[in-house]
C-alpha atoms as a PDB file:
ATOM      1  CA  UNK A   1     108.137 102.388  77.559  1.00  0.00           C
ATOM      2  CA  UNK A   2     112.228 103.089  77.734  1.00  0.00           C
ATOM      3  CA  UNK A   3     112.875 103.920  81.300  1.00  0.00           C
ATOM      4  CA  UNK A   4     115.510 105.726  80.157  1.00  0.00           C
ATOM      5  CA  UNK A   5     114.149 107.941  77.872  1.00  0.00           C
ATOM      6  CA  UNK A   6     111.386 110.272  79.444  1.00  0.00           C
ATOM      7  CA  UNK A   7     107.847 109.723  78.003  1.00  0.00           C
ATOM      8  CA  UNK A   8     105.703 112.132  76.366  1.00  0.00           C
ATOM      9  CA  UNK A   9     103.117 114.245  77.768  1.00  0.00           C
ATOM     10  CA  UNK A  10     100.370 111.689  75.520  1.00  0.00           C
ATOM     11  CA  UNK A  11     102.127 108.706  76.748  1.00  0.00           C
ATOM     12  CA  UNK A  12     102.133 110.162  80.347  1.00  0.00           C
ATOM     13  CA  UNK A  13      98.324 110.570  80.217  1.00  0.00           C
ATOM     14  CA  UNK A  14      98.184 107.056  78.670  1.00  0.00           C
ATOM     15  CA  UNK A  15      99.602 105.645  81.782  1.00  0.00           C
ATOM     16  CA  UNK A  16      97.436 107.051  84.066  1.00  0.00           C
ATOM     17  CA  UNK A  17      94.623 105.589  82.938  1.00  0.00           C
ATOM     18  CA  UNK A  18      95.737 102.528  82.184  1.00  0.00           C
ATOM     19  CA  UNK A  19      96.627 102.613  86.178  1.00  0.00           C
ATOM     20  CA  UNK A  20      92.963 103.790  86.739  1.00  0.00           C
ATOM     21  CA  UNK A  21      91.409 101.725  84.700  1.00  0.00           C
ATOM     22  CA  UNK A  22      93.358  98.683  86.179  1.00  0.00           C
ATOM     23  CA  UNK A  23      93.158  99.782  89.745  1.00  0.00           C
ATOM     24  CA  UNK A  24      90.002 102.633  90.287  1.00  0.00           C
ATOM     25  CA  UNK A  25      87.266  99.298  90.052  1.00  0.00           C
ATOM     26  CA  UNK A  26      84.763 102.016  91.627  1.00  0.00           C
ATOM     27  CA  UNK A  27      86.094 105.212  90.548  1.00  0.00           C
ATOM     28  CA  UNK A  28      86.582 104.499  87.045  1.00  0.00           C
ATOM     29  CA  UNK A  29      82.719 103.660  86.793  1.00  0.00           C
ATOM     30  CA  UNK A  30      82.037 107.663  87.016  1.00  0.00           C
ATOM     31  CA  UNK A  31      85.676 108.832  85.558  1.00  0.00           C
ATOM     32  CA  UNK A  32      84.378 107.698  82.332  1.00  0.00           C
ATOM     33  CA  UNK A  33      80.752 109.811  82.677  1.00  0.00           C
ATOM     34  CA  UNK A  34      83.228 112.958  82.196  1.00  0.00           C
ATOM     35  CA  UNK A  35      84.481 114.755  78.629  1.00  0.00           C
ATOM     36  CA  UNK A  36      88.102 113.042  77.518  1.00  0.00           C
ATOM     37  CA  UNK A  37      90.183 116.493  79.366  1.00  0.00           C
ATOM     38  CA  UNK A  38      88.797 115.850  82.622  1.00  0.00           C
ATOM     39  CA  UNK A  39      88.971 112.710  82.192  1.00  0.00           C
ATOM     40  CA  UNK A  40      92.302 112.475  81.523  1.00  0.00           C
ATOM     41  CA  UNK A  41      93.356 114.799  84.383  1.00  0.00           C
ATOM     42  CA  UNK A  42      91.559 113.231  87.023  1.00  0.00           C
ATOM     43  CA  UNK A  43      93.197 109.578  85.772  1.00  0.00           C
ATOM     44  CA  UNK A  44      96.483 111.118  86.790  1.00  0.00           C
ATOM     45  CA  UNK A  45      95.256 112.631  90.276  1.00  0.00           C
ATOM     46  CA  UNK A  46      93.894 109.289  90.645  1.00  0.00           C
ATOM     47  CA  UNK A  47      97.358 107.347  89.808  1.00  0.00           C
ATOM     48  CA  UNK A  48      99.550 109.976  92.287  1.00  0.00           C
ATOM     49  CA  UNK A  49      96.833 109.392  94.907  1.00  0.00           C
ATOM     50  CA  UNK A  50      97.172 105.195  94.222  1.00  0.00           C
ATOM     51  CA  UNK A  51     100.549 105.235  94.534  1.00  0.00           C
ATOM     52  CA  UNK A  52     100.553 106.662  98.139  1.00  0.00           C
ATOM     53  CA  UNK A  53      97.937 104.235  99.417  1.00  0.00           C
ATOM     54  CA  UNK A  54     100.035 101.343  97.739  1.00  0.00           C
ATOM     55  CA  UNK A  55     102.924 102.807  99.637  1.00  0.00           C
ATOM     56  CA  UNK A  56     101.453 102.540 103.136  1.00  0.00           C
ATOM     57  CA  UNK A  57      99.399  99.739 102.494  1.00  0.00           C
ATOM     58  CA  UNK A  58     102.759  97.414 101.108  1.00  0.00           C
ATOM     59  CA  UNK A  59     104.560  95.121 102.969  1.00  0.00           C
ATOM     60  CA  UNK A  60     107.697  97.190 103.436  1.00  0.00           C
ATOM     61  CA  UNK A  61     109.152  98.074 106.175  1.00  0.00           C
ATOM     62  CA  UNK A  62     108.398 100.990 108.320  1.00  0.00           C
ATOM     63  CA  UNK A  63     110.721 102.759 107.800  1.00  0.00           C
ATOM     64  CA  UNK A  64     111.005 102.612 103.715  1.00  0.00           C
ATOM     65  CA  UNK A  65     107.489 103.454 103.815  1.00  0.00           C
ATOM     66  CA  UNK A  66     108.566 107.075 105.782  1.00  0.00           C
ATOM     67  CA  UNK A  67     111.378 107.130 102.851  1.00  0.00           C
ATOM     68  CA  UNK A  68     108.889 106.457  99.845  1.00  0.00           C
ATOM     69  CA  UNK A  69     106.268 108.715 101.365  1.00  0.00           C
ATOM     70  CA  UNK A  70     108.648 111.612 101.809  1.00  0.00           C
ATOM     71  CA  UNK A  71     109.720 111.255  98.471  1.00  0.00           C
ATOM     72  CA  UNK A  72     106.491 111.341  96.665  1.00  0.00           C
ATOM     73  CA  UNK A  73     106.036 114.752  99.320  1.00  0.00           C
ATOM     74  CA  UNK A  74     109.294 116.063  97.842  1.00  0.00           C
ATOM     75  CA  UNK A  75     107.888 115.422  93.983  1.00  0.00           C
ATOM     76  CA  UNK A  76     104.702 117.143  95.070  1.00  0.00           C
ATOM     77  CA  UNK A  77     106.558 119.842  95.897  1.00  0.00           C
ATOM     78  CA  UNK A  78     108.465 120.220  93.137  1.00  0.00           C
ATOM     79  CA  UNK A  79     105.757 119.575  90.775  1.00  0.00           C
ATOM     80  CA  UNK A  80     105.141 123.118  89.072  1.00  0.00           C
ATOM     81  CA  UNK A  81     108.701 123.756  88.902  1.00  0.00           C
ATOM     82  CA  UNK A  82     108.974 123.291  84.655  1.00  0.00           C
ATOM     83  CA  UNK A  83     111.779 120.109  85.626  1.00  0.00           C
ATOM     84  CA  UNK A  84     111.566 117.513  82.679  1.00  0.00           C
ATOM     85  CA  UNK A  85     109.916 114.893  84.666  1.00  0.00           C
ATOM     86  CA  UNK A  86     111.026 111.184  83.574  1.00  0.00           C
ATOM     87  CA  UNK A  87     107.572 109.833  85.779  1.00  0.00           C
ATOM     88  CA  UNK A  88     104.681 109.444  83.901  1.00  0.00           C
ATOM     89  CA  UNK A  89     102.207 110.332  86.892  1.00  0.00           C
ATOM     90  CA  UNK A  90     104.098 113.392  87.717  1.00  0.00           C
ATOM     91  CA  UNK A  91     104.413 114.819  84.319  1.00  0.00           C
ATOM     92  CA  UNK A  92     100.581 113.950  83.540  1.00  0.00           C
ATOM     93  CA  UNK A  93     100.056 115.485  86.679  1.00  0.00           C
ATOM     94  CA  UNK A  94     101.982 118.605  86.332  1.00  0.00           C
ATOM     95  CA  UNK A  95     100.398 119.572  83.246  1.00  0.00           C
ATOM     96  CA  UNK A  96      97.197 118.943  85.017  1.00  0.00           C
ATOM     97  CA  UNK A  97      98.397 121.445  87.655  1.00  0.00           C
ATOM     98  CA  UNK A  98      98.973 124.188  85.129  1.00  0.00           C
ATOM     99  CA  UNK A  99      95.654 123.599  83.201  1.00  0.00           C
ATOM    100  CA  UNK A 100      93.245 123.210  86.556  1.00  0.00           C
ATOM    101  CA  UNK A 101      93.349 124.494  89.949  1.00  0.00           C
ATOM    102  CA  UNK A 102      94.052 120.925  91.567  1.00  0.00           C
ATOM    103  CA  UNK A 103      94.985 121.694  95.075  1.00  0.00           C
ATOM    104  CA  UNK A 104      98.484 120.204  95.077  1.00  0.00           C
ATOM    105  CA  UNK A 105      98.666 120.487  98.948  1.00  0.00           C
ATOM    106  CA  UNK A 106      95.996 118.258  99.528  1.00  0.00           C
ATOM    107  CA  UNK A 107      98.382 115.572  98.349  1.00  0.00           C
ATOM    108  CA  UNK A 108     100.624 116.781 101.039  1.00  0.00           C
ATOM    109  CA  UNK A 109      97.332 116.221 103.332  1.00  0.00           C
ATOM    110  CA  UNK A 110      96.674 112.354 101.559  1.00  0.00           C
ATOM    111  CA  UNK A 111     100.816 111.787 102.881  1.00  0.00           C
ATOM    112  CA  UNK A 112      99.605 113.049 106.349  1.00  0.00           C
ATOM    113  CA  UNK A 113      97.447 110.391 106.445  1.00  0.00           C
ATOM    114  CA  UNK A 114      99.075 107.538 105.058  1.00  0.00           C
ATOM    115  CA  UNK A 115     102.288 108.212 107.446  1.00  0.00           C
ATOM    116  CA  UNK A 116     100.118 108.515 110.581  1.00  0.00           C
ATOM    117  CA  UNK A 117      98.291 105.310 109.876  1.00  0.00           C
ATOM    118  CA  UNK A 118     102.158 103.857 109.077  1.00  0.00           C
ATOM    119  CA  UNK A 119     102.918 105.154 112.804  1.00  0.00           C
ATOM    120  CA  UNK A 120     100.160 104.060 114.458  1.00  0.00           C
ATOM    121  CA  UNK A 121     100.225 100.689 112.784  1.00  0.00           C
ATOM    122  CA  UNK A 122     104.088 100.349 113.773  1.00  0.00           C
ATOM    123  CA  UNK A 123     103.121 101.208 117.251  1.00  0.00           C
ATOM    124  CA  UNK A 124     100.148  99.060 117.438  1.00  0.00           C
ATOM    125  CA  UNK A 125      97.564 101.564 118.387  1.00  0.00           C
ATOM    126  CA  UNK A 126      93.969 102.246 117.628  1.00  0.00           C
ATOM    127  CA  UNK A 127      91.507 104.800 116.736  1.00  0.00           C
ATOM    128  CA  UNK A 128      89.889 106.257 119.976  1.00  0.00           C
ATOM    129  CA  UNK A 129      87.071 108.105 119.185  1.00  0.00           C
ATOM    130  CA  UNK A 130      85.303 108.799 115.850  1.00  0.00           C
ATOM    131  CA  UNK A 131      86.429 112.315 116.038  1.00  0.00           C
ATOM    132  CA  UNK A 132      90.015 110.656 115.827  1.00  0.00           C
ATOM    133  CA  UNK A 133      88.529 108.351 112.852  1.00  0.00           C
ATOM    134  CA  UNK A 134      87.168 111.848 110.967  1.00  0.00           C
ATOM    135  CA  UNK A 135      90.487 113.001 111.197  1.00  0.00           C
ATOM    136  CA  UNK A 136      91.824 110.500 109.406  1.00  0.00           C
ATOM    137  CA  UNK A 137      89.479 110.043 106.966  1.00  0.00           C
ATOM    138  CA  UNK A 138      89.639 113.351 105.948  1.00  0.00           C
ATOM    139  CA  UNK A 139      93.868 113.169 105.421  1.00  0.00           C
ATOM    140  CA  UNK A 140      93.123 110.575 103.312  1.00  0.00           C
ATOM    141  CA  UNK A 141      89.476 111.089 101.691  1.00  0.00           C
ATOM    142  CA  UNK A 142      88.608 114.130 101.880  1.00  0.00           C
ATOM    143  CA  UNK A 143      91.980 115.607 100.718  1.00  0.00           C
ATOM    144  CA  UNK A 144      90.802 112.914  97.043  1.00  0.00           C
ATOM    145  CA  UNK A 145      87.613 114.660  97.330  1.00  0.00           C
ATOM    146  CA  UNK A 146      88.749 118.324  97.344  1.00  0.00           C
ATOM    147  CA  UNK A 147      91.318 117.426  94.471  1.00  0.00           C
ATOM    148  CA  UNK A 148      88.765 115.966  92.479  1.00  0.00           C
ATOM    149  CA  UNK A 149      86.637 119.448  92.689  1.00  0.00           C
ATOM    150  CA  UNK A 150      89.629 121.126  91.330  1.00  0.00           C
ATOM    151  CA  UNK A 151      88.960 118.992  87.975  1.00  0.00           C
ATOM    152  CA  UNK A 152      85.316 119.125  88.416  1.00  0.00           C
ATOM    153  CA  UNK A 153      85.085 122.720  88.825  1.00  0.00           C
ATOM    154  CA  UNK A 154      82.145 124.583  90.398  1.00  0.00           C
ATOM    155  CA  UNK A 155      80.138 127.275  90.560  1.00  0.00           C
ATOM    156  CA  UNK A 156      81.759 130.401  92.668  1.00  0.00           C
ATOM    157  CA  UNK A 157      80.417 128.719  96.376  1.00  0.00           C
ATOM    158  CA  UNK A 158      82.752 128.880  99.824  1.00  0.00           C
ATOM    159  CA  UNK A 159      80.955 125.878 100.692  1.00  0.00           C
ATOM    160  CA  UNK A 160      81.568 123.774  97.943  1.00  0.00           C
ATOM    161  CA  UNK A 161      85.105 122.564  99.385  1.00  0.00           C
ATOM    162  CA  UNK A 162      83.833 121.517 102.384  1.00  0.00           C
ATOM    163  CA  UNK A 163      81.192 119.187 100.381  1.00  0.00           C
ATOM    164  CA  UNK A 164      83.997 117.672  98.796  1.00  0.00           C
ATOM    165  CA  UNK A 165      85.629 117.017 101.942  1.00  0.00           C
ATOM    166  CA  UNK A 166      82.551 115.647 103.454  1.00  0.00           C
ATOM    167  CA  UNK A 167      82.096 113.351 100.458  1.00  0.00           C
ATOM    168  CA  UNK A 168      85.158 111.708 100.753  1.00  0.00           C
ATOM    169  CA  UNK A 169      84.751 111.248 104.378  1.00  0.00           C
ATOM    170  CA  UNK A 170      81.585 109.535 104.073  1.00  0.00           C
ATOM    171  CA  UNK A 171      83.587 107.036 101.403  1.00  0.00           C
ATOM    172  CA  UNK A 172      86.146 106.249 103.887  1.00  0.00           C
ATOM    173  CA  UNK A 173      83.622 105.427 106.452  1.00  0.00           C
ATOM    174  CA  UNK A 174      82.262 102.984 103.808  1.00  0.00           C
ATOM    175  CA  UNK A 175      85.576 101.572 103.280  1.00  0.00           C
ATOM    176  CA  UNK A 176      85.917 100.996 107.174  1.00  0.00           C
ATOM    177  CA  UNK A 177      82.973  99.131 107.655  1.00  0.00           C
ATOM    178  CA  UNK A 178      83.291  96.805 104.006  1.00  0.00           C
ATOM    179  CA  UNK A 179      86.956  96.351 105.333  1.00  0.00           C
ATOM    180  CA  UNK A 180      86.861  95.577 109.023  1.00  0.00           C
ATOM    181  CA  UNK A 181      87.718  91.570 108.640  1.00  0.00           C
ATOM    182  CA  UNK A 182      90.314  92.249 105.987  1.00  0.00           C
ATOM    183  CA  UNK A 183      92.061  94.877 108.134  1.00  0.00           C
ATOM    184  CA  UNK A 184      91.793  93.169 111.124  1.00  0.00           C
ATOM    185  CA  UNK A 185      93.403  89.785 109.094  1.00  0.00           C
ATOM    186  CA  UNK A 186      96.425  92.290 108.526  1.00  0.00           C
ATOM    187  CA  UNK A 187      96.282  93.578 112.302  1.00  0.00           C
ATOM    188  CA  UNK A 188      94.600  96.673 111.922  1.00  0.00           C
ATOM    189  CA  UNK A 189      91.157  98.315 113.356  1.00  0.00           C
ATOM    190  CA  UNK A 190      89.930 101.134 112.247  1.00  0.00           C
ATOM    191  CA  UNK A 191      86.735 101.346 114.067  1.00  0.00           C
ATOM    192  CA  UNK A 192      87.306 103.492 117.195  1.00  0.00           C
ATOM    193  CA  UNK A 193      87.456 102.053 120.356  1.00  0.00           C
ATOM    194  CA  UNK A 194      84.711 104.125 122.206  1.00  0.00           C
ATOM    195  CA  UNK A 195      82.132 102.459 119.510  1.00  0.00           C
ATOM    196  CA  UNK A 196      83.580  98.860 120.206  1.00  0.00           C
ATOM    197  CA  UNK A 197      82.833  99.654 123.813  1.00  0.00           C
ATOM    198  CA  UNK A 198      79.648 101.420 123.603  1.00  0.00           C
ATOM    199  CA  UNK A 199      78.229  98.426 121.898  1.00  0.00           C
ATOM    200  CA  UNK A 200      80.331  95.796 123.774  1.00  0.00           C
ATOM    201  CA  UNK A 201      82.197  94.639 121.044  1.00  0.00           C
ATOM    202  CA  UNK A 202      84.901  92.177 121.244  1.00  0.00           C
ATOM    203  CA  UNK A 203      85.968  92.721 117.765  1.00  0.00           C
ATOM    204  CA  UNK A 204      88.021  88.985 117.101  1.00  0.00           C
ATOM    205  CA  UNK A 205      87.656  86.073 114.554  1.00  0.00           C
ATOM    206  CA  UNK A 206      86.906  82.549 115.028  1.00  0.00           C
ATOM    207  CA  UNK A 207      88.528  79.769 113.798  1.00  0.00           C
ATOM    208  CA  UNK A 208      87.485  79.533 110.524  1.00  0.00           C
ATOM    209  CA  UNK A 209      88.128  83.119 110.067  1.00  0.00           C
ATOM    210  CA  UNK A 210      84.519  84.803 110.520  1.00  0.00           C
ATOM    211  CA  UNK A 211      83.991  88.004 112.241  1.00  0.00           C
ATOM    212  CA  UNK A 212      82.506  86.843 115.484  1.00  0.00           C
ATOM    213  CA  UNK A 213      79.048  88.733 116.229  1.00  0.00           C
ATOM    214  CA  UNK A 214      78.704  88.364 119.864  1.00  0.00           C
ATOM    215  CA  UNK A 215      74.560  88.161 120.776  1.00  0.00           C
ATOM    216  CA  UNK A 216      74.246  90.539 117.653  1.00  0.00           C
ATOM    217  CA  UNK A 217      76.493  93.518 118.726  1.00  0.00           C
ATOM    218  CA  UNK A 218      78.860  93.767 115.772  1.00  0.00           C
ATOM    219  CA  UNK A 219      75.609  93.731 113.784  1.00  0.00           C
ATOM    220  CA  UNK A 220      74.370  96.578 115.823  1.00  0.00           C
ATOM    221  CA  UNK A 221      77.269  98.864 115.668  1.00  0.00           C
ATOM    222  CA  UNK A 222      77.766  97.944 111.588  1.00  0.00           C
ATOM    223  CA  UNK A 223      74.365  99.250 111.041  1.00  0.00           C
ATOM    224  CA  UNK A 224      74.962 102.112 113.148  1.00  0.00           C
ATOM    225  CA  UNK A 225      77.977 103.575 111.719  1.00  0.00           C
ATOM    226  CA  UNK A 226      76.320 102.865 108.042  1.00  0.00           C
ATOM    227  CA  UNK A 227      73.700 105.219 109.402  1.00  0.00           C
ATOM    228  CA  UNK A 228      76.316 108.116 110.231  1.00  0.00           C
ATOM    229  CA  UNK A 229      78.291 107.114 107.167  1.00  0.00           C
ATOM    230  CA  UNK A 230      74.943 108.252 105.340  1.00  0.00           C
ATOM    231  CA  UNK A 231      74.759 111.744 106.683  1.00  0.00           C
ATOM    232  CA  UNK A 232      77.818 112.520 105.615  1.00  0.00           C
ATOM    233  CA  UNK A 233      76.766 111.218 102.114  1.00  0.00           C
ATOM    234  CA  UNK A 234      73.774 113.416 102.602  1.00  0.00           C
ATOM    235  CA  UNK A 235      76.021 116.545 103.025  1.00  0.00           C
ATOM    236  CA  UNK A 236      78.380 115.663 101.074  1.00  0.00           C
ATOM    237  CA  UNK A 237      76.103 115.079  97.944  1.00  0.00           C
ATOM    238  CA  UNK A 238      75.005 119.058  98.092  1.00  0.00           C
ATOM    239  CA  UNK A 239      78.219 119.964  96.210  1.00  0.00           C
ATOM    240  CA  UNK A 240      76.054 118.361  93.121  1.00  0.00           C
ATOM    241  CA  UNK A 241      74.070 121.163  91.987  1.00  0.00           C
ATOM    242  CA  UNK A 242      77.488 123.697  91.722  1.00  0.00           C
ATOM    243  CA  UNK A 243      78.598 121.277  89.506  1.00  0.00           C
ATOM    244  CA  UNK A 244      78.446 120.818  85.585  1.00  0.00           C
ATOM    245  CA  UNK A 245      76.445 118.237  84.495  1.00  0.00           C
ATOM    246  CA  UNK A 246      79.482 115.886  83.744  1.00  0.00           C
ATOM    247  CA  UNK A 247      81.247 116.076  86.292  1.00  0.00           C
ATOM    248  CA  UNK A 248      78.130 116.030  88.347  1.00  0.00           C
ATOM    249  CA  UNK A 249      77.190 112.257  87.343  1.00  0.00           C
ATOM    250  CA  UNK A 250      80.760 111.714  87.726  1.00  0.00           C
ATOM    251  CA  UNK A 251      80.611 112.533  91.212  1.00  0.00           C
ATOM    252  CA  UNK A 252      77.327 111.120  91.670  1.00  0.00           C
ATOM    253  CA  UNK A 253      78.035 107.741  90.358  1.00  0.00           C
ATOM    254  CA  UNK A 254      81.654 107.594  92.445  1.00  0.00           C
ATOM    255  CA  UNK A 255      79.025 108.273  95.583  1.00  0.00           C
ATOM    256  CA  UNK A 256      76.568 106.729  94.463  1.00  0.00           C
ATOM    257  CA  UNK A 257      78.271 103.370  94.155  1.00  0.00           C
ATOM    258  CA  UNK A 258      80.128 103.794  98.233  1.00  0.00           C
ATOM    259  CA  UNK A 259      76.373 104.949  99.321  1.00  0.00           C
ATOM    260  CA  UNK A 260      74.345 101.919  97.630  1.00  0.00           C
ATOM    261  CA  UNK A 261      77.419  99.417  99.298  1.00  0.00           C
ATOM    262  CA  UNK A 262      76.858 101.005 102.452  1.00  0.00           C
ATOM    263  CA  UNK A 263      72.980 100.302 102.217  1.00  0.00           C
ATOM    264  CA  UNK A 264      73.943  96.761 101.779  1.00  0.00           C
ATOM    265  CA  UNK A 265      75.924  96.781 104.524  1.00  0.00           C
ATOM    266  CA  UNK A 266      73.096  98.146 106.919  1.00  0.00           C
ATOM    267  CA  UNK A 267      70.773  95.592 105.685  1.00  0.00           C
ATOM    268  CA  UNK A 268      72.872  92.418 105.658  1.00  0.00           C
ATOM    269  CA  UNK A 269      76.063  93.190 108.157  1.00  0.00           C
ATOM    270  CA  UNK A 270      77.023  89.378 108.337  1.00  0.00           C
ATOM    271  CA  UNK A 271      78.105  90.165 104.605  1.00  0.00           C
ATOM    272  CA  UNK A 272      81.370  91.309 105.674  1.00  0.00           C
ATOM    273  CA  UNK A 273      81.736  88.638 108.017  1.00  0.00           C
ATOM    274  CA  UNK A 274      83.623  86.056 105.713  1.00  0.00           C
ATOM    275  CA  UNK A 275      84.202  88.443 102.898  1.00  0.00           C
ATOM    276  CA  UNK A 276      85.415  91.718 101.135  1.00  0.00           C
ATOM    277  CA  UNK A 277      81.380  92.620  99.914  1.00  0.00           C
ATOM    278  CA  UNK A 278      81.347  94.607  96.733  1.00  0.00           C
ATOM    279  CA  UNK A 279      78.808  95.037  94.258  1.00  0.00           C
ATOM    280  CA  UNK A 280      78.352  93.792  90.946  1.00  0.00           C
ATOM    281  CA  UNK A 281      79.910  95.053  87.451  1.00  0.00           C
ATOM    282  CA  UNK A 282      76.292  95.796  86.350  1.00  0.00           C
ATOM    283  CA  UNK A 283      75.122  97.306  89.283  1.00  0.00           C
ATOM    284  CA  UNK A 284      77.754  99.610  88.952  1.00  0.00           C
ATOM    285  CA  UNK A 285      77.213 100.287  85.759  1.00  0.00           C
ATOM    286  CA  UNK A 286      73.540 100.343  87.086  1.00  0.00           C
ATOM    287  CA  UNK A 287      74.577 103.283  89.208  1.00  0.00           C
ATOM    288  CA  UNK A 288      76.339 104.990  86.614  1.00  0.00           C
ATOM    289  CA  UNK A 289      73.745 104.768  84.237  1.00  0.00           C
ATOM    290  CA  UNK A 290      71.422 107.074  86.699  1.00  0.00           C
ATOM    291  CA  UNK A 291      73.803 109.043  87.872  1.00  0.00           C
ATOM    292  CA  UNK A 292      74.475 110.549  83.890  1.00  0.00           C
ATOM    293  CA  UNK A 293      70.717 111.209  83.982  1.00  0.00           C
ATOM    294  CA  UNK A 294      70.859 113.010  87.506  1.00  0.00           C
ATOM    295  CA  UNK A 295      69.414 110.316  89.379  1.00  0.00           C
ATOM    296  CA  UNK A 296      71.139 108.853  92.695  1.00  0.00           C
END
């Protein structure tokens, strides 16, 4: 595409899901299940949401990160205002906007997120308590989760929101636990503190770059969390009957596919000792395939 010559609204589209499709290895499994509309429009929530994870998880510095992220906070902002828009994700996205109620200021909530993790990471500092952790995960989870139930749709339900939310806080949690030796390779830790010391965790890694599991107690406090991750998933998955059926196997087999990793987790912790764990292009499609017949 000419950078200088601003694409059209089919090439926009186009672009986002070539990102998704690229980049979403989970997520695209249940963007497909939906019709080719929703589809489309969730590919470019998806691509706006990418880019401001990419952002704060890049090797920038500090404080271009702040600059980038206010900038993409800025676009948001801007995004409904009928500017010819030379970004492929933003214009996809702005038609979106017009078309479906996609809570634009949950963005503004995923940018929350990202910048406080930038802070806290520049600072060196840790997640306390899992309240903290909740917090976080919902800046950058559940505010995906609520945007993707304004493509979804629903029926009329003041609860249905707050599903959404809880959804994409139980994903997070996943993430956390199938990511603890990656992030702490890069010098992060994400579980709080108060469950590294209620279990006695030294969280470290030995020389040949293996979680160390002290008499068993990084085991113990894996399968714990896995267990709270779950009843979130458990909450969470009641936003499934106020949805079409479409968009509910979409959202099933996105959950589905976190919830069945986070099973494996529980059952074999040493999995993410050495490794990034992830399951299989066919069970995913495994997953997929029950979730489009309303199966978890």
């Amino acid at each position: 595409m000419n950078p200088t010559v601003n694409p059209t609204l089919t090439e926009a589209y186009t672009a986002c899901e070539e990102i998704t499709r690229d980049q979403a290895r989970n997520f695209h499994y249940g963007i497909r299940l939906l019709p080719p509309d929703k589809r489309a429009v969730l590919c470019a929530v998806y691509a706006l949401a990418r880019r401001i994870d990419d952002i704060g998880d890049g090797d920038l510095p500090a404080a271009e990160k702040a600059a980038r992220l206010a900038a993409v906070r800025a676009a948001v902002d801007q995004l409904t205002a009928g500017r010819d828009l030379a970004d492929p994700v933003l214009l996809a996205l702005s038609d979106a906007a017009r078309r479906y109620p996609i809570p634009l200021d949950a963005f503004g909530e995923l940018v929350d997120g990202v910048e406080k993790d930038v802070a806290m990471d520049t600072a060196g500092l840790r997640y306390a308590t899992f309240t903290d952790l909740v917090g976080y995960c919902r800046c950058v989870a559940g505010s995906v989760g609520r945007l993707c139930l304004g493509v979804f749709g629903s029926r009329p339900d003041p609860r249905a929101p707050g599903y959404a939310d809880q959804l994409g806080i139980g994903l997070q949690q996943t993430n956390v636990l199938r990511d603890v030796r990656e992030d702490l390779l890069n010098g992060r830790v994400y579980l709080p503190q108060e469950d590294l010391d209620r279990f006695g965790v030294d969280l470290r890694l030995d020389e040949s770059g293996e979680l160390v599991d002290d008499d068993g107690a990084l085991s113990a406090l894996i399968r714990s969390a896995c267990r709270r991750a779950t009843t979130w998933y458990d909450d969470g998955l009641r936003l499934v009957p106020l949805l079409d059926r479409r968009s509910a196997a979409c959202c099933l087999a996105m959950s589905g596919i976190y919830r069945r990793l986070t099973e494996r987790i529980a059952a074999q912790p040493e999995s993410v000792f050495d490794r990034r764990l992830a399951l299989s292009g066919r069970e995913k499609a495994l997953v997929a395939g029950r979730a489009l017949v309303g199966r978890t």
